[in-house]
Protein backbone atom coordinates (compact mmCIF):
# COMPACT_ATOMS: atom_id res chain seq x y z
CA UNK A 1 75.63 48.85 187.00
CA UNK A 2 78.36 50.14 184.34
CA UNK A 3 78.46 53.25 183.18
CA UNK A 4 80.57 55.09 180.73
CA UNK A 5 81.90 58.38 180.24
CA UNK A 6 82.33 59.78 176.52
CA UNK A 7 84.13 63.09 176.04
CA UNK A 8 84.47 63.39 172.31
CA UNK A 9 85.03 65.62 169.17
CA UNK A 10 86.98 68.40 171.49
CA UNK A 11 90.35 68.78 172.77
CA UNK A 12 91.46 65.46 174.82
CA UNK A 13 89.02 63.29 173.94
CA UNK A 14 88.76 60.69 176.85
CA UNK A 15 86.50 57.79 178.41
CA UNK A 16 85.93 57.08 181.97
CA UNK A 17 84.35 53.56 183.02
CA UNK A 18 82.30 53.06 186.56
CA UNK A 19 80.25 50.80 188.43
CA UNK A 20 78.16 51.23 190.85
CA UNK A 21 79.55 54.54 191.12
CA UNK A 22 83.27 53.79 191.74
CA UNK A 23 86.07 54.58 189.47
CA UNK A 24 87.76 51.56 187.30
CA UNK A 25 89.35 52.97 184.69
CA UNK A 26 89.30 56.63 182.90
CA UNK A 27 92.14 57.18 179.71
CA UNK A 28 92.53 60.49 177.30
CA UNK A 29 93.22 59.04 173.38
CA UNK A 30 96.26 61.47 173.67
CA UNK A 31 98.03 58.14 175.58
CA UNK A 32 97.38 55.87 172.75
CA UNK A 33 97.80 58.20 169.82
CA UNK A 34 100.79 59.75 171.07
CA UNK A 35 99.36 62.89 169.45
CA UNK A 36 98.71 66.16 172.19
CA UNK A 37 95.03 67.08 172.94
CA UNK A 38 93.25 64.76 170.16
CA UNK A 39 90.33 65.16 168.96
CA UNK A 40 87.77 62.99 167.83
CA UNK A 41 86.21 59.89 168.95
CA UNK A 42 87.68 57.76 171.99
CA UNK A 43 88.12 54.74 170.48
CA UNK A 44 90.86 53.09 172.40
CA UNK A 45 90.37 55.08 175.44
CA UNK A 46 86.58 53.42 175.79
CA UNK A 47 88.60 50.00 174.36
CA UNK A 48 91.35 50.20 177.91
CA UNK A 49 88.34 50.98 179.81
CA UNK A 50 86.36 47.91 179.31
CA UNK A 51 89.41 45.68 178.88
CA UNK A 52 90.39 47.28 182.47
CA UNK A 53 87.05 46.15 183.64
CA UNK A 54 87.35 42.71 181.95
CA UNK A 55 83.66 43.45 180.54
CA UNK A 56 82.12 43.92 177.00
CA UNK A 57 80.14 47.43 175.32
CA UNK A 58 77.13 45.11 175.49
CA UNK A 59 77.26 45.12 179.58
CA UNK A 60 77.21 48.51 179.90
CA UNK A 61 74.21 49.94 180.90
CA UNK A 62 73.70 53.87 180.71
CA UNK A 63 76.11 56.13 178.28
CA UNK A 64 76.71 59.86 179.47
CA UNK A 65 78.14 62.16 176.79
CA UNK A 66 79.06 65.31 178.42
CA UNK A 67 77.35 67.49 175.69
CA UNK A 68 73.49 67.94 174.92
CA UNK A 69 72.61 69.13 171.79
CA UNK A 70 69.31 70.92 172.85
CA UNK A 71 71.01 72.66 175.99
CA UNK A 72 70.11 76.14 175.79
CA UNK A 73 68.16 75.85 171.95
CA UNK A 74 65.58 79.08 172.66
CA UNK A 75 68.94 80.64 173.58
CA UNK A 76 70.72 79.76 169.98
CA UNK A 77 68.08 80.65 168.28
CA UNK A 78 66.99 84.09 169.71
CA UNK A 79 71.13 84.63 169.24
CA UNK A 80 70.58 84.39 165.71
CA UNK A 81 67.48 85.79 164.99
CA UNK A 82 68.65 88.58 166.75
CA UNK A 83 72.47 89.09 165.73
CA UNK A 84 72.78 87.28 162.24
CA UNK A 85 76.19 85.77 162.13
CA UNK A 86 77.63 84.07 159.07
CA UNK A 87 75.79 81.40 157.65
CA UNK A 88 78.77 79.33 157.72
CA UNK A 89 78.90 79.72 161.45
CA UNK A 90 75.39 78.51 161.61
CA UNK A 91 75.61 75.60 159.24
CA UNK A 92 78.99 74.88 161.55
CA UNK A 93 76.81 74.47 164.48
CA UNK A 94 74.53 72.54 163.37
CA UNK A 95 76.92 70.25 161.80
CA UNK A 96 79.08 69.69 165.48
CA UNK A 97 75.44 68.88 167.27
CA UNK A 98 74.69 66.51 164.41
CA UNK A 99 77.94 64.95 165.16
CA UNK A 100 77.19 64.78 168.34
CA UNK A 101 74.19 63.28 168.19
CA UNK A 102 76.03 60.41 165.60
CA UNK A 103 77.56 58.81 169.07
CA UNK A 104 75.30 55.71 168.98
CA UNK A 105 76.73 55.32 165.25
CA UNK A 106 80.61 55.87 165.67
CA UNK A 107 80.01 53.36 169.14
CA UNK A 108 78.82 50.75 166.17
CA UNK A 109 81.48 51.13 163.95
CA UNK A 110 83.92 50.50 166.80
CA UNK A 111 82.64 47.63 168.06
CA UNK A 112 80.52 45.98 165.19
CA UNK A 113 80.92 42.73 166.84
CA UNK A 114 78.83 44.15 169.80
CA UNK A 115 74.98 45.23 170.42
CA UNK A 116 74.37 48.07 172.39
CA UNK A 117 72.26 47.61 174.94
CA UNK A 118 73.07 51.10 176.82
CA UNK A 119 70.87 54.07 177.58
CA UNK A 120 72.67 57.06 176.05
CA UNK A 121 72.41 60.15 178.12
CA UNK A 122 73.19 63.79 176.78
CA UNK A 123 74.35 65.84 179.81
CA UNK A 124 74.65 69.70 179.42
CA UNK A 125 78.20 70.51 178.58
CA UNK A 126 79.15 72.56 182.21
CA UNK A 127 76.71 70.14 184.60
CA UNK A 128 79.25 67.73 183.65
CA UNK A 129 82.39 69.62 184.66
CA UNK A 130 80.53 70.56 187.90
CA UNK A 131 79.37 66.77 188.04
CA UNK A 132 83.45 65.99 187.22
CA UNK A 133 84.77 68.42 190.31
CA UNK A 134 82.08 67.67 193.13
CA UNK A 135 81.56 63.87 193.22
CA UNK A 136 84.98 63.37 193.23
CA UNK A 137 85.58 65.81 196.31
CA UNK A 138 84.52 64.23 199.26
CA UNK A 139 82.20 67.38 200.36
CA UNK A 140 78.83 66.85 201.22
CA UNK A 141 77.90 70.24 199.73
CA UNK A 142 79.68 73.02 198.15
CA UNK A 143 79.54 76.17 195.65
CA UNK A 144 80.29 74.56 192.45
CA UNK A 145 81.55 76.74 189.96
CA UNK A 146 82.58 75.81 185.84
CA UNK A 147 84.46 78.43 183.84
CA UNK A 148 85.91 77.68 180.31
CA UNK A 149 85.73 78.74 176.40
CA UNK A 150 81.83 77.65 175.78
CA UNK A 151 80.14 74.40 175.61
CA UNK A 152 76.22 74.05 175.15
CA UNK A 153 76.00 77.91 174.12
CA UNK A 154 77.64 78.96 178.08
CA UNK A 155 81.08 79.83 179.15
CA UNK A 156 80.55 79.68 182.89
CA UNK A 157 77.60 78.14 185.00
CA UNK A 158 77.31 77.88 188.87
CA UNK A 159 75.17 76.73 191.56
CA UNK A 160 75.01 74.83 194.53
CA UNK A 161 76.10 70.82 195.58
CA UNK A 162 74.34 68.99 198.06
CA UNK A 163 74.79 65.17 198.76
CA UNK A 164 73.98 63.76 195.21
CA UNK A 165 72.31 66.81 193.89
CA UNK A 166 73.23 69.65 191.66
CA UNK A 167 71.40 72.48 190.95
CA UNK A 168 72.26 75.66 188.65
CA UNK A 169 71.46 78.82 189.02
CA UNK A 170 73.68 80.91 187.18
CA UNK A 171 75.75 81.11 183.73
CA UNK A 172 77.25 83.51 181.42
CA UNK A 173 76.27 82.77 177.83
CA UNK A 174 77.94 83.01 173.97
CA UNK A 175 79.41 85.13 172.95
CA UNK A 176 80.95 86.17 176.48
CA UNK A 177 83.91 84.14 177.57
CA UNK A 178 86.47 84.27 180.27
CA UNK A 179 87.98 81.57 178.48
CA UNK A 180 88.43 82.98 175.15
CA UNK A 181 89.76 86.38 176.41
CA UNK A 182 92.48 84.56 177.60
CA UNK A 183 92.89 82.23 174.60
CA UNK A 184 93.00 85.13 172.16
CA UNK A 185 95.35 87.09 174.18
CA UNK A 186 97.70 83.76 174.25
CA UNK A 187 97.15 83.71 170.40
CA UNK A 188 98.45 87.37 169.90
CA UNK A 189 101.38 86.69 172.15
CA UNK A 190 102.37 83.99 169.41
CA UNK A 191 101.62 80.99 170.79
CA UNK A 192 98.95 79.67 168.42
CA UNK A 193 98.63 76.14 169.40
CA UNK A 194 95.30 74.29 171.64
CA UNK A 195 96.21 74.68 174.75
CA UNK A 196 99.24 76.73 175.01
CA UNK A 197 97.81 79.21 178.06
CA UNK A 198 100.09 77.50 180.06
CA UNK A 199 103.18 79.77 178.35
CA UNK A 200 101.53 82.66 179.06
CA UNK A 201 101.22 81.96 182.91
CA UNK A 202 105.01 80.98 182.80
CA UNK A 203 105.72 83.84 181.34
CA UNK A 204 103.54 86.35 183.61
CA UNK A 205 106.16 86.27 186.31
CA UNK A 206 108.82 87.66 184.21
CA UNK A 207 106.50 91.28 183.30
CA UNK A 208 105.14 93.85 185.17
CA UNK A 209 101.12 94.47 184.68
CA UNK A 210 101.46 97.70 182.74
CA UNK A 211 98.44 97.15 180.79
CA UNK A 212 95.87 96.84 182.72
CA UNK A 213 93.95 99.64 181.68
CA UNK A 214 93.93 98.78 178.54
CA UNK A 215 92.85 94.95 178.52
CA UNK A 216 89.57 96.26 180.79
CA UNK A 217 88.21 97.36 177.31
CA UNK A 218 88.03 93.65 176.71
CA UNK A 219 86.47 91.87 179.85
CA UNK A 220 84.49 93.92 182.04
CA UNK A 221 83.14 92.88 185.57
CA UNK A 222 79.23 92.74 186.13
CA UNK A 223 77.72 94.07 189.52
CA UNK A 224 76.59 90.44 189.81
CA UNK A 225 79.47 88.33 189.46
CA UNK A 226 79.32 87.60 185.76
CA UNK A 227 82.03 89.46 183.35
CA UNK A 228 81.30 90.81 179.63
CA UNK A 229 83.41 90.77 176.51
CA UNK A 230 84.18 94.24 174.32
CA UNK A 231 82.88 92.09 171.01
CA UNK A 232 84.48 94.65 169.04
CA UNK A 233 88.06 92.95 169.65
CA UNK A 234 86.63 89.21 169.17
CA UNK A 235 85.59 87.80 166.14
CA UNK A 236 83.48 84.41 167.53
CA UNK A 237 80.73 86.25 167.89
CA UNK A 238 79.39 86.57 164.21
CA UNK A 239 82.25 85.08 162.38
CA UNK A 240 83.10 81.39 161.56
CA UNK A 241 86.31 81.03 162.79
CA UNK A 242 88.12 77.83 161.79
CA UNK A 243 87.69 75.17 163.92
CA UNK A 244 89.39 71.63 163.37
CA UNK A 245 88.53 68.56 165.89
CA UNK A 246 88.17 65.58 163.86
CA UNK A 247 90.82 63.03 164.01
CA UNK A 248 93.72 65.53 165.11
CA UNK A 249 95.73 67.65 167.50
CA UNK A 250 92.57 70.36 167.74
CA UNK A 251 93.39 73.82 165.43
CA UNK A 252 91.83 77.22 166.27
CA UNK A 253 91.75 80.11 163.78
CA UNK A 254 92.62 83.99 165.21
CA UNK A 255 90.24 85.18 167.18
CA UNK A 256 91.17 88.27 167.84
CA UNK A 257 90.38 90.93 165.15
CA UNK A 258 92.10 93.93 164.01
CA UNK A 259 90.46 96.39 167.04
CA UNK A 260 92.86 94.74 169.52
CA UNK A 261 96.47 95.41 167.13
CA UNK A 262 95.03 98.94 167.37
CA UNK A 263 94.65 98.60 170.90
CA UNK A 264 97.86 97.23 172.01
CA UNK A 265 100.42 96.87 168.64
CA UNK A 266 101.36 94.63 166.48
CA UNK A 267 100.75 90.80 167.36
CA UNK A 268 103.96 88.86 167.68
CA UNK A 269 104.81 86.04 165.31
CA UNK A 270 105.39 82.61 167.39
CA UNK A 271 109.06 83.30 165.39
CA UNK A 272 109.99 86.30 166.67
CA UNK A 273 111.59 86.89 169.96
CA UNK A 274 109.98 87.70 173.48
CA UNK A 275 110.51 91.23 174.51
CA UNK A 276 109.70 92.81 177.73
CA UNK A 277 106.43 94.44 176.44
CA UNK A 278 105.08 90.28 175.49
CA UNK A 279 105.87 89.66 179.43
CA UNK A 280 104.39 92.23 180.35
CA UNK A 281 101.23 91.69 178.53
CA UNK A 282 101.01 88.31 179.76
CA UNK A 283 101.60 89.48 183.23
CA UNK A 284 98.75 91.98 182.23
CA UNK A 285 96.77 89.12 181.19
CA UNK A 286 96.63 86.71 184.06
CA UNK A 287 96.43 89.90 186.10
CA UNK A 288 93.05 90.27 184.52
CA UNK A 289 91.67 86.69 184.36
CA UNK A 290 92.44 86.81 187.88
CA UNK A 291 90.91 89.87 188.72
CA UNK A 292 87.58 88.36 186.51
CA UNK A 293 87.38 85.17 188.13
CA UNK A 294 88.25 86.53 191.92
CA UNK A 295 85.42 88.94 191.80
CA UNK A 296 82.62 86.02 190.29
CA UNK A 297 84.01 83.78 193.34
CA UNK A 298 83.50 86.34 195.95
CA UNK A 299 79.85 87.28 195.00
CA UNK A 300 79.29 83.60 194.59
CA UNK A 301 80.58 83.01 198.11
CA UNK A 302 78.40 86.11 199.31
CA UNK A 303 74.87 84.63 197.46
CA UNK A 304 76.04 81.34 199.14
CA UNK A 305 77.49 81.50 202.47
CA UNK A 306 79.36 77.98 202.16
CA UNK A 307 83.43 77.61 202.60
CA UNK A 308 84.06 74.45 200.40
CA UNK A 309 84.68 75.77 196.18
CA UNK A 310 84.53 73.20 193.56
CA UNK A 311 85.85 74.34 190.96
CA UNK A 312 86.02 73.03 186.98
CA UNK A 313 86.01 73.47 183.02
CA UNK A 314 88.81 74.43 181.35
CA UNK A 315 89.68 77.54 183.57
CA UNK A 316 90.11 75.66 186.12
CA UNK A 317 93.85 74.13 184.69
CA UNK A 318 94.81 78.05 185.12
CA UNK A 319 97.25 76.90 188.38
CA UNK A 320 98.18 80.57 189.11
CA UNK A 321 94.93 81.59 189.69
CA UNK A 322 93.93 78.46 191.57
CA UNK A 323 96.51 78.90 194.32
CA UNK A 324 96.00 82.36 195.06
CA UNK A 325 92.14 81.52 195.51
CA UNK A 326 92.57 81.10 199.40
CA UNK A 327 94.24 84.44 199.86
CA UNK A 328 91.71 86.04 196.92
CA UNK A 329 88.59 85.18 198.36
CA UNK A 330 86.76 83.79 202.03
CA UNK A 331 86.56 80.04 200.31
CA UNK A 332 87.71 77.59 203.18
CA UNK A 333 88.30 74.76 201.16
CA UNK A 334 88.79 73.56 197.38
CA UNK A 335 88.71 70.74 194.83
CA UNK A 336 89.04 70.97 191.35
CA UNK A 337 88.29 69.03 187.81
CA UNK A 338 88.74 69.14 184.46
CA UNK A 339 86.80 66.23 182.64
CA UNK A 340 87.87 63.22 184.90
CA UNK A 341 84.18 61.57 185.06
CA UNK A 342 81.57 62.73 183.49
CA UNK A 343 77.66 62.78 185.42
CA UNK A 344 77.65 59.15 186.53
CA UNK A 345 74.66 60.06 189.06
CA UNK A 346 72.78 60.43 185.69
C-alpha cells in the first residue's frame, strides 16, 4: 500500500512517499526551487517521490495532509463569538481552510494526465508532528509532546504513544503560543525573516539574561504545565496580521504591538548594529522559552511516569533547548521531528 505525505501552503512545503509503512522517499520544494522555506503546493517534491518509487499518483492509495480543516471548529467559533477579531482575520481563515480543502484540485492540475484513485485523509495539524517524531523513534511507547506557532487553532498538544497508537490529552489553544513569543521577540531583535530564530539562539551566548523579569509579563507558566501569553503585547489575537504562503519564501507581518517598545525600548532595525542590550535580550529570550518549555516537560513527565520524550512541531528545531533537556528534566531518553512523515498509520 502507498501512501503519501502532503505538507502544503506553510513554510517548507514537502512530500513524503511510503509503503507498507517504510520510508522511500520524502523531499522539501525548497531543494527544487532553490528558494528558502517555500510555500505553497509540493509539486516536484510529490513528482521525486513517485519517480523515486518508480510508481504513478494513480497507485497511490490513501493521501494524509497534515492539516484538518474542522480540527477544533466549536473552538473557532466560540473564539469569535466571544472575542470579535477583525473581519479580515476571519475571512483570512476561512480562506486558508478553503485552500486547504482545494488539495484534491491542485493534485489534478499537477498531474492531469492521472486519475486519482487515493483516499484523502485530513489529519489534525499537531497529531501529525507527534505522528512525525514517534513512529520514526524506535520506542514502543513514550510521552509525545508538539510545541510550535499554531496549526488547527493549538500551539502545543501532548499525550501518550503506545505501539501504533496515539492518544491526546492535552493542548494549549489560539491565541497562546510558545512559538510566537519567541517569533515576535526574534522580529523586534531585527531579524524579520521565516525562520530566523536560529540568530537569536546564536546570539544568546554572547548576553547575559538581564531581562528576565520583564519578558515574564509576556509568557506566564500555568500550575498545570501549559504557559499563557500577556495579549496586550501580541497583536494575532484580534488583528489580521499579514500572512504570505502562496508560491514564495513565507512573509510574516509584526506581531508584536506597541505595549512591548514600552516595555523594553525601541525595536532594532535589521540595519542597525547589535549592541550588548540585543544579546542580552536574546539571551533573555531563550532563557525564557526554556524556562516555558522545561516546566510543561516536567509536569508532563510527573502525569506520565515514562523516561522516553518525543518531541516535535516547530519548537522542537530550538537545538539549545533540546540539549539541555536531559539535565532540565528526569526524561531518560529522546527523539525528535519536525515534519519528516506525516500520520502514515492513518
Amino acid at each position: 500500500m502507498y501512501v503519501l505525505g502532503i505538507n502544503a501552503y506553510h513554510g517548507d512545503a514537502s512530500a513524503c512517499l511510503l509503503h507498507d509503512g517504510q520510508l522511500l522517499a520524502a523531499a522539501e520544494e525548497e531543494r527544487f526551487l532553490r528558494i528558502k522555506h517555500w510555500a505553497g503546493f509540493p509539486n516536484e517534491s510529490i513528482r521525486y517521490c513517485l519517480q523515486v518509487a518508480g510508481i504513478t499518483l494513480e497507485q497511490v492509495e490513501h493521501i494524509a495532509i497534515n492539516r484538518d480543516p474542522k480540527a477544533n471548529f466549536w473552538r473557532k467559533v466560540l473564539y469569535t463569538l466571544k472575542k470579535r477579531p477583525e473581519l479580515r482575520l476571519v475571512v483570512d481563515r476561512l480562506k486558508n481552510a478553503k485552500q486547504w480543502q482545494g488539495i484534491e484540485t491542485a493534485l489534478q492540475q499537477t498531474f492531469p494526465e492521472q486519475n486519482i484513485h487515493a483516499k484523502i485523509h485530513y489529519i489534525e495539524h499537531h497529531l501529525s508532528h507527534l505522528a512525525s517524531a514517534f513512529f520514526v523513534s524506535g520506542y514502543n511507547d513514550a510521552v509525545l509532546v508538539s510545541v510550535d506557532g499554531f496549526g488547527d487553532f493549538a500551539s502545543a498538544a501532548w499525550g501518550l504513544g503506545e505501539g501504533t497508537n496515539i492518544a491526546i490529552d492535552g493542548k494549549v489553544y489560539f491565541p497562546h503560543s510558545l512559538g510566537m513569543f519567541y517569533q515576535a521577540m526574534t522580529q523586534y531583535l531585527g531579524f524579520p525573516n521565516y525562520g530566523d530564530e536560529y540568530k537569536v539562539m546564536g546570539l544568546a551566548p554572547y548576553g547575559e539574561p538581564r531581562y528576565l523579569k520583564e519578558l515574564r509579563q509576556l509568557v506566564q507558566c500555568q500550575a498545570d504545565g501549559r504557559f499563557k501569553l500577556d495579549l496586550t503585547y501580541f497583536r494575532h489575537a484580534t488583528e489580521k496580521v499579514e500572512y504570505e504562503w502562496l508560491n514564495c519564501s513565507p512573509k510574516v507581518g509584526t506581531l508584536y504591538t506597541p505595549a512591548l517598545e514600552e516595555l523594553l525600548g525601541k525595536a532594532r532595525q535589521s540595519s542597525e548594529p547589535l549592541s550588548q542590550q540585543h544579546k542580552d535580550l536574546a539571551r533573555s529570550t531563550q532563557a525564557i522559552y526554556e524556562e516555558v518549555l522545561f516546566h510543561l516537560l516536567n509536569n508532563l513527565h510527573t502525569r506520565y511516569q515514562r523516561d522516553k520524550l518525543c518531541l516535535a512541531g516547530g519548537c522542537a528545531m530550538n537545538s539549545v533547548a533540546n540539549g539541555k533537556i536531559y539535565q532540565q528534566t528526569p526524561f531518560k531518553k529522546m527523539g525528535s521531528a519536525k515534519e519528516a512523515v506525516i500520520c502514515y498509520n492513518h
